[in-house]
Structures are given as C-alpha cells and as structure tokens.
Protein backbone atom coordinates (compact mmCIF):
# COMPACT_ATOMS: atom_id res chain seq x y z
CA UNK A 1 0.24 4.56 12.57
CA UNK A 2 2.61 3.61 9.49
CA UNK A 3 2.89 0.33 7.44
CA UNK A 4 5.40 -0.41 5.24
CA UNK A 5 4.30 -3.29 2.02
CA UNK A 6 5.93 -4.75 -0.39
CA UNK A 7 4.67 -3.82 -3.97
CA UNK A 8 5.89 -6.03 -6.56
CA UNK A 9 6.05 -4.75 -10.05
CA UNK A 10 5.91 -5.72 -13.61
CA UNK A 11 6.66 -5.01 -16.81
CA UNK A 12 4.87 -5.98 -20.56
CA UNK A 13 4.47 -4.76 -23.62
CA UNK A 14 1.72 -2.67 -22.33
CA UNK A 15 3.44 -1.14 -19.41
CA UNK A 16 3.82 -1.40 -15.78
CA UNK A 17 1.73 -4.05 -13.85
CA UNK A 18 1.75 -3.57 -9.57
CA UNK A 19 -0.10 -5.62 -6.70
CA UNK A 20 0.60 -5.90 -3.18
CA UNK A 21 0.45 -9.82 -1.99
CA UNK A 22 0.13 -8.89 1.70
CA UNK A 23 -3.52 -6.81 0.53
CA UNK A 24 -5.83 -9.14 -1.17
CA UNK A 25 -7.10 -7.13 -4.34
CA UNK A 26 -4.96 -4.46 -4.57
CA UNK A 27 -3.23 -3.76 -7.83
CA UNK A 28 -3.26 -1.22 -10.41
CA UNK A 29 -1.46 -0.58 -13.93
CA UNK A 30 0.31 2.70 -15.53
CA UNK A 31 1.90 3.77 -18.83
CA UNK A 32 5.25 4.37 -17.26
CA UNK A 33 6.97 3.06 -13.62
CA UNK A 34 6.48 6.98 -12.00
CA UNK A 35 2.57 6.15 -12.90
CA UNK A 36 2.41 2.96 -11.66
CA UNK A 37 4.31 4.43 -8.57
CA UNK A 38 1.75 6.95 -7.88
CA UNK A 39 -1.46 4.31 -8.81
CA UNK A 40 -0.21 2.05 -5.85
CA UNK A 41 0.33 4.26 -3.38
CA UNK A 42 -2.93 5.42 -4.03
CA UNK A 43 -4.30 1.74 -4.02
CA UNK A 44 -2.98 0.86 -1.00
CA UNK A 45 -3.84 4.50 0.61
CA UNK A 46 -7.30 3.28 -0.33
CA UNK A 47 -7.48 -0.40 0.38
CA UNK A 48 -6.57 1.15 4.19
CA UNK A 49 -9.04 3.48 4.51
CA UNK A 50 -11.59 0.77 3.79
CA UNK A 51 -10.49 -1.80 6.73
C-alpha cells in the first residue's frame, strides 16, 4: 500500500525545519534541504511502521 503526505518545510538561520501536519509528531531538521529530504522520509517511513 502507498501514501502520499504533504511535508511542509522551513528555512532559518540554522537550516531546514520539516513536519508532516497529517502525522501528529513527525518532524525532523537538517543542515541542508537534500538532508532534511532524506530525515523526513525517514520520519514518516518510521512514524508508519509504528501504527
């Protein structure tokens, strides 16, 4: 089975700041908007396994 979310993503002085609204909890934060690419695919990848 596939899902499809929307990540939204920011940006600060400190990098790159993602979270998914539709998953309650799940964000991460990278150095540089590949990292933060691969950090919330890996989030959500995780969040799913645990439902």
């Amino acid at each position: 089975m596939s899902h499809r979310f929307q990540a939204i993503i920011e940006q600060d002085k400190d990098g790159y700041f993602a979270y998914v609204p539709e998953l309650k909890g799940c964000h991460t934060q990278g150095d540089s908007m590949d990292e933060v690419m691969k950090h919330i695919e890996e989030a959500i990848n995780l969040y799913m396994s645990t439902m």
